[in-house]
Protein backbone atom coordinates (compact mmCIF):
# COMPACT_ATOMS: atom_id res chain seq x y z
CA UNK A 1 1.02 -21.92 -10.22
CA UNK A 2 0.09 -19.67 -12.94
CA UNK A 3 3.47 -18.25 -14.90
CA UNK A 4 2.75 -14.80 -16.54
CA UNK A 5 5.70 -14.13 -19.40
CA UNK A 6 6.03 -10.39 -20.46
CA UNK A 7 8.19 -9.63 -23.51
CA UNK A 8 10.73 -7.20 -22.21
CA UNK A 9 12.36 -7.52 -25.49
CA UNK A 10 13.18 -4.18 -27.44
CA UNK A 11 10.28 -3.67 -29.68
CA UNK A 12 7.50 -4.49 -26.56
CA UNK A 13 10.63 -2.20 -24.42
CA UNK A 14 9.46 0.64 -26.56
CA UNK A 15 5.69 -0.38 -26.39
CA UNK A 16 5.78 -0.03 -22.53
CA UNK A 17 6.33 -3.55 -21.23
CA UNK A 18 8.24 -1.99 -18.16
CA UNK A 19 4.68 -0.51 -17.09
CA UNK A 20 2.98 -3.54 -18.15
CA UNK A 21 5.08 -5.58 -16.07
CA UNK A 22 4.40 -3.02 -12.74
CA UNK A 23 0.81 -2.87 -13.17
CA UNK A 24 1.11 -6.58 -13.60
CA UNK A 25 2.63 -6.74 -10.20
CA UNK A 26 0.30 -4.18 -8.16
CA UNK A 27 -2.40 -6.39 -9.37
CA UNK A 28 -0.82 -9.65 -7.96
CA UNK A 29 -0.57 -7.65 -4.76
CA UNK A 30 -3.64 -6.42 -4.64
CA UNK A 31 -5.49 -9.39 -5.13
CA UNK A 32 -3.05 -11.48 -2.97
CA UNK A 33 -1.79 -13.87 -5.78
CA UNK A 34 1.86 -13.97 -4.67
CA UNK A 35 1.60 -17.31 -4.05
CA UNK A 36 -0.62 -18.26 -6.91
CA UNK A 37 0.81 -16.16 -9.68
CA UNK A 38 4.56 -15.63 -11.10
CA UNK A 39 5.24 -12.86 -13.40
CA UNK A 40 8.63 -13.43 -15.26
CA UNK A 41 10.12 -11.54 -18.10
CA UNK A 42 11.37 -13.33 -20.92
CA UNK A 43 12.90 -11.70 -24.45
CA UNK A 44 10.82 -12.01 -28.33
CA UNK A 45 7.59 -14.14 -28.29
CA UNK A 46 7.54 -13.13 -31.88
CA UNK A 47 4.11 -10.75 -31.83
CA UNK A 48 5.94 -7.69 -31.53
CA UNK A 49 3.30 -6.12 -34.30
CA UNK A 50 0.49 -4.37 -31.86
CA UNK A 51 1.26 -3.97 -27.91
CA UNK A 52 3.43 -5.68 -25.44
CA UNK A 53 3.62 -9.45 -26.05
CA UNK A 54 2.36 -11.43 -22.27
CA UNK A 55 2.05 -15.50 -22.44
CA UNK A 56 -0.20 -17.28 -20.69
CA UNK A 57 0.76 -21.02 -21.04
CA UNK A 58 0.61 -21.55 -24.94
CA UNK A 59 -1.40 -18.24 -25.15
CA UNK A 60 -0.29 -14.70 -26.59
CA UNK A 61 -2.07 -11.75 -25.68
CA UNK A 62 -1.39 -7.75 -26.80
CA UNK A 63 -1.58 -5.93 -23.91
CA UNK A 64 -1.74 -1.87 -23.41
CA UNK A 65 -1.67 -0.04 -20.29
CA UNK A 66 -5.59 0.89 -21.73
CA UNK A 67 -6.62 -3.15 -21.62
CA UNK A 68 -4.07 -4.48 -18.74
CA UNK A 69 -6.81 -4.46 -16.17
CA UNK A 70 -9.43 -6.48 -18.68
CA UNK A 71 -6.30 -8.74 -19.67
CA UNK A 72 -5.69 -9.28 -15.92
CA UNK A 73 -9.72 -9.96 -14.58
CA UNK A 74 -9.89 -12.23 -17.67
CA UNK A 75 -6.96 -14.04 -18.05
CA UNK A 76 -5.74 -14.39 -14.57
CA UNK A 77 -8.35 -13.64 -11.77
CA UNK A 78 -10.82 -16.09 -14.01
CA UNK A 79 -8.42 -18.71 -13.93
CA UNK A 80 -6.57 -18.74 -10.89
């Protein structure tokens, strides 16, 4: 199973990590990952500089409402 962490911290709070996280979970829906794909929220990665902080295993992406949909086809449809 693939675990999806999105900072939900204060500084990525501010950044939008509440929308990150819902578009997040529409795409899980819509592409039937329930069962392949769990999307937790967890507090300071520590890359609060440019968007909201999401982990991937050992990776840390910055992720916008404008690049959640690359972030998700790349990072999660490609790999799941």
């Amino acid at each position: 199973m693939m675990v999806i962490n999105v900072c939900i911290g204060s500084a990525c709070h501010l950044k939008g990590s509440y929308n990150i996280v819902s578009e997040l979970q529409e795409m899980i829906e819509e592409n039937k990952l329930g069962d392949k794909v769990e999307l937790t929220g967890v507090f300071c990665l520590g890359h609060c500089t440019d968007a909201v902080s999401v982990q991937i295993g050992e990776e840390i992406f910055s992720v916008n409402t404008d690049n959640v949909g690359e972030f998700f086809k790349n990072q999660v449809l490609a790999k799941v």
